[in-house]
Each structure stands twice: as structure tokens, then as C-alpha cells.
PDB file of N, CA and C in Angstrom:
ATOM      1  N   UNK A   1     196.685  86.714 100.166  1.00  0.00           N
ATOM      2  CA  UNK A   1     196.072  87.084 101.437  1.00  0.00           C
ATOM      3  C   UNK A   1     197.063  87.922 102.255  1.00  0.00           C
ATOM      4  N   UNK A   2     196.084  89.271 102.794  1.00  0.00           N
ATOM      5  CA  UNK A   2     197.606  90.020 103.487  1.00  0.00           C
ATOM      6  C   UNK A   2     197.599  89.199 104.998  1.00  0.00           C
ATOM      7  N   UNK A   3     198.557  88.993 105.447  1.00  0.00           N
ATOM      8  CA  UNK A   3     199.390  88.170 106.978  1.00  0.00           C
ATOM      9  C   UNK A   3     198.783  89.112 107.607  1.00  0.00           C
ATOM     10  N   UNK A   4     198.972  90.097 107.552  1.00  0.00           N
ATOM     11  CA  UNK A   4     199.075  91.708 108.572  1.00  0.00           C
ATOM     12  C   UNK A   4     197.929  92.363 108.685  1.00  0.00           C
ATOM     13  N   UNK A   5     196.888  91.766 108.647  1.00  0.00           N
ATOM     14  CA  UNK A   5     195.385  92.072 108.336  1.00  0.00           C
ATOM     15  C   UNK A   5     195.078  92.324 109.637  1.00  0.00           C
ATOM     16  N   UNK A   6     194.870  93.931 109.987  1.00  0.00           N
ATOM     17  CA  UNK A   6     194.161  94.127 111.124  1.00  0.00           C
ATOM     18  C   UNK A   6     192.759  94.742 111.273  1.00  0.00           C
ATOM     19  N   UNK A   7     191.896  93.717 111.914  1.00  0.00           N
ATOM     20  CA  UNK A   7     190.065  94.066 111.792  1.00  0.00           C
ATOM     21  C   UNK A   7     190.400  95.386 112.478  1.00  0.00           C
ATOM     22  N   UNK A   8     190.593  95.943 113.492  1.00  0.00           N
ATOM     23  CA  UNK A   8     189.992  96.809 114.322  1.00  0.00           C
ATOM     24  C   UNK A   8     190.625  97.882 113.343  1.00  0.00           C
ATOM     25  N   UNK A   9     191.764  98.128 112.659  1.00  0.00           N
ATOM     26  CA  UNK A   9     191.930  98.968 111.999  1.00  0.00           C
ATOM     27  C   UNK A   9     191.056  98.837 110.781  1.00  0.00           C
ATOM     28  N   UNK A  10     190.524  98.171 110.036  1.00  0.00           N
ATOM     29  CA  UNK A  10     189.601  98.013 109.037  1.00  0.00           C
ATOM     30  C   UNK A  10     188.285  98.769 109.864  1.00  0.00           C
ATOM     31  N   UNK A  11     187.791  98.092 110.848  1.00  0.00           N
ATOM     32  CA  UNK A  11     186.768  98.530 111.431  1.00  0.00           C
ATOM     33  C   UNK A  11     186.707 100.260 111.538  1.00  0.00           C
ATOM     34  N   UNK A  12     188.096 100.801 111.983  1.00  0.00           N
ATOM     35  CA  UNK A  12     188.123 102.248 111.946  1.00  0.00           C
ATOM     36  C   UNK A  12     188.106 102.954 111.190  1.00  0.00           C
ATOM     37  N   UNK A  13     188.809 102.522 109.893  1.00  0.00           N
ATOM     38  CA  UNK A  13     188.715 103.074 108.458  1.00  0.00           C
ATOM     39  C   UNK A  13     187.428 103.152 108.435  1.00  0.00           C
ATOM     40  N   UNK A  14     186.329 101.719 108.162  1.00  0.00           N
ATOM     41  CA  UNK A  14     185.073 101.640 107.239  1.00  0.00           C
ATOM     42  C   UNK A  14     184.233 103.062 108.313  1.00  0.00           C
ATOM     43  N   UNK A  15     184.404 102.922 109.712  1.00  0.00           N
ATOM     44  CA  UNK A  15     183.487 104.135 110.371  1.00  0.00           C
ATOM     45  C   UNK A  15     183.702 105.631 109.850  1.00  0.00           C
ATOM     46  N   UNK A  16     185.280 105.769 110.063  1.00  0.00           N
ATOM     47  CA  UNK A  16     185.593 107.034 109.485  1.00  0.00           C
ATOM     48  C   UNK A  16     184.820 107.391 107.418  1.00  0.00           C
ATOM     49  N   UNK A  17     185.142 106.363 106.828  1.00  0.00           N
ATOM     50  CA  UNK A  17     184.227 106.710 105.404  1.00  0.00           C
ATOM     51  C   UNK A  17     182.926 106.567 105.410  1.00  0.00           C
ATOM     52  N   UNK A  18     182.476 105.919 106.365  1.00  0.00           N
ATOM     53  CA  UNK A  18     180.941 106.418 106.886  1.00  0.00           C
ATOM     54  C   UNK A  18     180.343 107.565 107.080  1.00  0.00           C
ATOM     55  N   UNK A  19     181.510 108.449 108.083  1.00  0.00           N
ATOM     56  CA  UNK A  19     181.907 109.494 108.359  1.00  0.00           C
ATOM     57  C   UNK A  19     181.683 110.434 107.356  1.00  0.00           C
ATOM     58  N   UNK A  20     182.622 110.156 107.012  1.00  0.00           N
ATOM     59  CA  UNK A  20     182.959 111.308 105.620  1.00  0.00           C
ATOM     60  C   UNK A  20     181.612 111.578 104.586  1.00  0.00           C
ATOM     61  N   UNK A  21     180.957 110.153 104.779  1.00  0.00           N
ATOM     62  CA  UNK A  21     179.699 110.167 103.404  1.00  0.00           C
ATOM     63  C   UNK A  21     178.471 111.021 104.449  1.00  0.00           C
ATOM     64  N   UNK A  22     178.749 110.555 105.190  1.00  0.00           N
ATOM     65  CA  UNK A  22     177.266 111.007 106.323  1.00  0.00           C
ATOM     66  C   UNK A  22     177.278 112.827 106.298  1.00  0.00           C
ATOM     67  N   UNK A  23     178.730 113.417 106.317  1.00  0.00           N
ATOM     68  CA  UNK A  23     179.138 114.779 106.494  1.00  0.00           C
ATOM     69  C   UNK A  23     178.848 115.392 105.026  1.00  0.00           C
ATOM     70  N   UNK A  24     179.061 114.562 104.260  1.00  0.00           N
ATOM     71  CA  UNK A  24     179.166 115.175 102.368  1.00  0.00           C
ATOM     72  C   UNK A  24     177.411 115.845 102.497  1.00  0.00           C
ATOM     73  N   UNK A  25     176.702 114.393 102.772  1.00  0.00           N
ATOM     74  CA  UNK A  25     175.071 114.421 102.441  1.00  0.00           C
ATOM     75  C   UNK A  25     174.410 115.165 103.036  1.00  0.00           C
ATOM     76  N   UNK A  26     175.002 115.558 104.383  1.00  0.00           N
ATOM     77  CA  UNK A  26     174.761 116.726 105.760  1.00  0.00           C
ATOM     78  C   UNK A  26     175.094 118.480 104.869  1.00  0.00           C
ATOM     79  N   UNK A  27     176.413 118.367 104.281  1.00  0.00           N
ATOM     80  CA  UNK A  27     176.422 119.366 103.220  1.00  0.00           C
ATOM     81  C   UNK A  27     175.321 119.809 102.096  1.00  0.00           C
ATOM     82  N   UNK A  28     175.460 118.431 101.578  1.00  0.00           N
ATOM     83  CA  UNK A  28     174.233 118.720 100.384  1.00  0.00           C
ATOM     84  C   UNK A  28     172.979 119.228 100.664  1.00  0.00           C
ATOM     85  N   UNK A  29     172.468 118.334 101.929  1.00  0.00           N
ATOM     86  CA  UNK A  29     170.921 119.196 102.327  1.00  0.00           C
ATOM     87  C   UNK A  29     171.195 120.397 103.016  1.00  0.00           C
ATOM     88  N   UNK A  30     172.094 120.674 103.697  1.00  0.00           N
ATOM     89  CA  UNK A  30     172.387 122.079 103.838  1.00  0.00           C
ATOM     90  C   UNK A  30     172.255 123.108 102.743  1.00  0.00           C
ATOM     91  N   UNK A  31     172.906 122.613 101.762  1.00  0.00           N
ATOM     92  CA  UNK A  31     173.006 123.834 100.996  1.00  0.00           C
ATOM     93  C   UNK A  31     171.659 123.633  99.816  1.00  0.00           C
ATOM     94  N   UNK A  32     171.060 122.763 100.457  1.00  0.00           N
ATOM     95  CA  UNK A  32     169.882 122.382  99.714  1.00  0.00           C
ATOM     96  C   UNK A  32     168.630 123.720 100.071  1.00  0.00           C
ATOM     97  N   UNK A  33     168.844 122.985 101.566  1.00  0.00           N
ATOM     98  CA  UNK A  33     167.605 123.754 102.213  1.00  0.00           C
ATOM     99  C   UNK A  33     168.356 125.435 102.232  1.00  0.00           C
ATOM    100  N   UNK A  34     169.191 125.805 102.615  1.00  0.00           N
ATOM    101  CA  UNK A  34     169.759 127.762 102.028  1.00  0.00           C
ATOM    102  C   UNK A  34     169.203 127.767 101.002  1.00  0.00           C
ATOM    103  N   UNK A  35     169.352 127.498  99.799  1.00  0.00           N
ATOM    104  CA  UNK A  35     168.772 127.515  98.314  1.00  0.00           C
ATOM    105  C   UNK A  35     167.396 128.092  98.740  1.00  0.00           C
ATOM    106  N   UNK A  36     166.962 126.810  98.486  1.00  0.00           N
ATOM    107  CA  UNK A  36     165.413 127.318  99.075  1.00  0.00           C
ATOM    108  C   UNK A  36     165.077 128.344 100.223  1.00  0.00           C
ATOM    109  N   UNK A  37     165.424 128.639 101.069  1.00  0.00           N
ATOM    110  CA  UNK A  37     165.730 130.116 102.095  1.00  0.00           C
ATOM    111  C   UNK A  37     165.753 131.224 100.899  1.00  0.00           C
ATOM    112  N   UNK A  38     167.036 130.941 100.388  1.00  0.00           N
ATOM    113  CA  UNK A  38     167.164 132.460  99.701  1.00  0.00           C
ATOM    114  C   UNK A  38     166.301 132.437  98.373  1.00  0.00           C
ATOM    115  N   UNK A  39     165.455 131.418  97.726  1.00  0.00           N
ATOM    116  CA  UNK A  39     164.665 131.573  96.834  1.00  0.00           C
ATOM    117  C   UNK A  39     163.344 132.270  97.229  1.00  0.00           C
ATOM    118  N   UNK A  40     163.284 132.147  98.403  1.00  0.00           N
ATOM    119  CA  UNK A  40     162.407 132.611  99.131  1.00  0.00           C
ATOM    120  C   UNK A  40     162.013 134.004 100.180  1.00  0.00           C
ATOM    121  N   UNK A  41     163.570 133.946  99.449  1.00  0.00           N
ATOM    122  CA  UNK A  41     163.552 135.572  99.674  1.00  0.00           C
ATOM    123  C   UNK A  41     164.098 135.748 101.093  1.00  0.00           C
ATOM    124  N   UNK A  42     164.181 134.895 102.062  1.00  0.00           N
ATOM    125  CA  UNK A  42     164.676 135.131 103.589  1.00  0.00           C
ATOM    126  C   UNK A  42     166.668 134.828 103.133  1.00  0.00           C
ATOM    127  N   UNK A  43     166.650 135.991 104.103  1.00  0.00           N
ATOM    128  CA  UNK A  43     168.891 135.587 104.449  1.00  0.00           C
ATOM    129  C   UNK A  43     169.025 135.124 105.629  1.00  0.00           C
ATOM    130  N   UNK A  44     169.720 134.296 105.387  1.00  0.00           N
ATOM    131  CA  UNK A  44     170.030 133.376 106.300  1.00  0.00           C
ATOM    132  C   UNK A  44     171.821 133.870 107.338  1.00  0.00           C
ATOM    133  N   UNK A  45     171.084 133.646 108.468  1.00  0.00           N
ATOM    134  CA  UNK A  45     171.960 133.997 109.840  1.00  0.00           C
ATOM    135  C   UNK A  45     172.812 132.929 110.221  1.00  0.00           C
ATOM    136  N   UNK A  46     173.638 133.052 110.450  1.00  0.00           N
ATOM    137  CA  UNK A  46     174.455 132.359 111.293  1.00  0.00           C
ATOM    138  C   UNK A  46     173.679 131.139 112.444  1.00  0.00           C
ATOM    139  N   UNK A  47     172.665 132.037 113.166  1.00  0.00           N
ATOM    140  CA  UNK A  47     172.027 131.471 113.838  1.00  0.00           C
ATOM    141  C   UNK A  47     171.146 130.291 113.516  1.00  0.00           C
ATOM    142  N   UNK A  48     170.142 130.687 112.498  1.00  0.00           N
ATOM    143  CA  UNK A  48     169.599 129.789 111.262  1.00  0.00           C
ATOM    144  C   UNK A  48     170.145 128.658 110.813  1.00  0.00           C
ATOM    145  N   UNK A  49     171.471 128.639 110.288  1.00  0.00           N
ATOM    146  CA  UNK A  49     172.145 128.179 109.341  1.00  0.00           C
ATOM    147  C   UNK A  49     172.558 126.958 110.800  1.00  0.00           C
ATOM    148  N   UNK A  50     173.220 127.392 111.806  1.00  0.00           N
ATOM    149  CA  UNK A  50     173.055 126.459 112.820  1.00  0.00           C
ATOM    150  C   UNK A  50     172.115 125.435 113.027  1.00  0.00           C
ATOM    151  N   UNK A  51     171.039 126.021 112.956  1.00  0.00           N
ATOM    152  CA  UNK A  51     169.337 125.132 113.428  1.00  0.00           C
ATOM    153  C   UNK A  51     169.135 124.068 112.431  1.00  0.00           C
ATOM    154  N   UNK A  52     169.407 124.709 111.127  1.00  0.00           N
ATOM    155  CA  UNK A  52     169.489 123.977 109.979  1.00  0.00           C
ATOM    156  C   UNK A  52     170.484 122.729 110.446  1.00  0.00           C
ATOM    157  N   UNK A  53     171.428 123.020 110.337  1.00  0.00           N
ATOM    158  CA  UNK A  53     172.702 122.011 110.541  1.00  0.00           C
ATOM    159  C   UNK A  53     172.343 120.991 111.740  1.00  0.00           C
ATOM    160  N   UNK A  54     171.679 121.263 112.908  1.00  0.00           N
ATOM    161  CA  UNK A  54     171.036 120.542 113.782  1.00  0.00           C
ATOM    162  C   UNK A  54     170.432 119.464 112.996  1.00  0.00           C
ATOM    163  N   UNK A  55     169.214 120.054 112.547  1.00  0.00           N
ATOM    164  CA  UNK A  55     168.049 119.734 112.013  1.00  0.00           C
ATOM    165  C   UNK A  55     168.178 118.463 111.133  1.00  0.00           C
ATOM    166  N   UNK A  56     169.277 118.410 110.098  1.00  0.00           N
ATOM    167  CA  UNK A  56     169.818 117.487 108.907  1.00  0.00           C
ATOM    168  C   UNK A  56     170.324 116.621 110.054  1.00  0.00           C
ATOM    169  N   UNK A  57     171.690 116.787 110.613  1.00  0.00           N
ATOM    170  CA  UNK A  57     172.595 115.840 111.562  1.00  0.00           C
ATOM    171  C   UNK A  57     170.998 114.686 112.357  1.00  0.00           C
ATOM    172  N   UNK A  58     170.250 115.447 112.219  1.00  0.00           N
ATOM    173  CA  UNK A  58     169.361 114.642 113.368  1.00  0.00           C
ATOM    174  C   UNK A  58     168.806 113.798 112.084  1.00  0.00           C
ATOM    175  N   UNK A  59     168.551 113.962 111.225  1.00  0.00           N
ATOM    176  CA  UNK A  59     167.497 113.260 109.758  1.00  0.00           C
ATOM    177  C   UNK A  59     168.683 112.323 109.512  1.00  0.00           C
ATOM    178  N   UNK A  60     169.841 112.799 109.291  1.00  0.00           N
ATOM    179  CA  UNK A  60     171.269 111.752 108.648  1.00  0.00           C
ATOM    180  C   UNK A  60     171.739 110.778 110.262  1.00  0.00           C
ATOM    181  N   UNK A  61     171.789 111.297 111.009  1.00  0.00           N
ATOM    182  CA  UNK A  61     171.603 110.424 112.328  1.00  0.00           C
ATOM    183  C   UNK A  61     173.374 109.913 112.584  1.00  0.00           C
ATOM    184  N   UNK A  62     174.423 111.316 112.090  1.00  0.00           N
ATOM    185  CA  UNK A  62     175.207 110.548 111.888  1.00  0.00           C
ATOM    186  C   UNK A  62     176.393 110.284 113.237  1.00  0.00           C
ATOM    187  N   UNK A  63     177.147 110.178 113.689  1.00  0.00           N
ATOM    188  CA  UNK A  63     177.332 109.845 114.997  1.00  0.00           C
ATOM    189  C   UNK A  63     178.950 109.358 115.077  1.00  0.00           C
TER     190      UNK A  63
END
């Protein structure tokens, strides 16, 4: 058993790899939904690509 066991630092780790997984999956449908954009024949803007990124963050809810 570690002596030196600190929750609130455990607690910060497990949020931050929450983090990290919530941002990966925010990637994936990103580059999910471009795919489909450019299969479709539209190029995608800066501006777009923003709305998109909104759009997922709000579905993944991540925070």
C-alpha cells in the first residue's frame, strides 16, 4: 500500500485522462465529418472547420 497516496492528485490525473480521451474522440469526428465534406465535394474553411469543432465539443460534452 503506497503511505503517500494523494486523492486530490489522483482525482486530477483521472480528469486530465478524461481529458485527453474526450479531445482524441473530438479529433476523430472531426476528421470524420471533413471526410465526408470533401467526399462531397465542398472545401472546408477555417470558418467551417470551427462550427464543426463547436458542434462535436457540444455532442462529446467535454469540459
Amino acid at each position: 500500500m503506497n503511505l503517500f497516496f494523494n486523492p486530490l492528485k489522483a482525482f486530477r490525473r483521472c480528469k486530465e485522462l478524461e481529458c485527453r480521451i474526450a479531445r482524441k474522440e473530438e479529433m476523430s469526428r472531426l476528421c470524420e465529418e471533413k471526410a465526408k465534406l470533401l467526399k462531397n465535394g465542398i472545401r472546408c474553411d477555417q470558418e467551417q472547420l470551427d462550427k464543426l469543432r463547436i458542434k462535436i465539443a457540444k455532442k462529446t460534452k467535454r469540459k
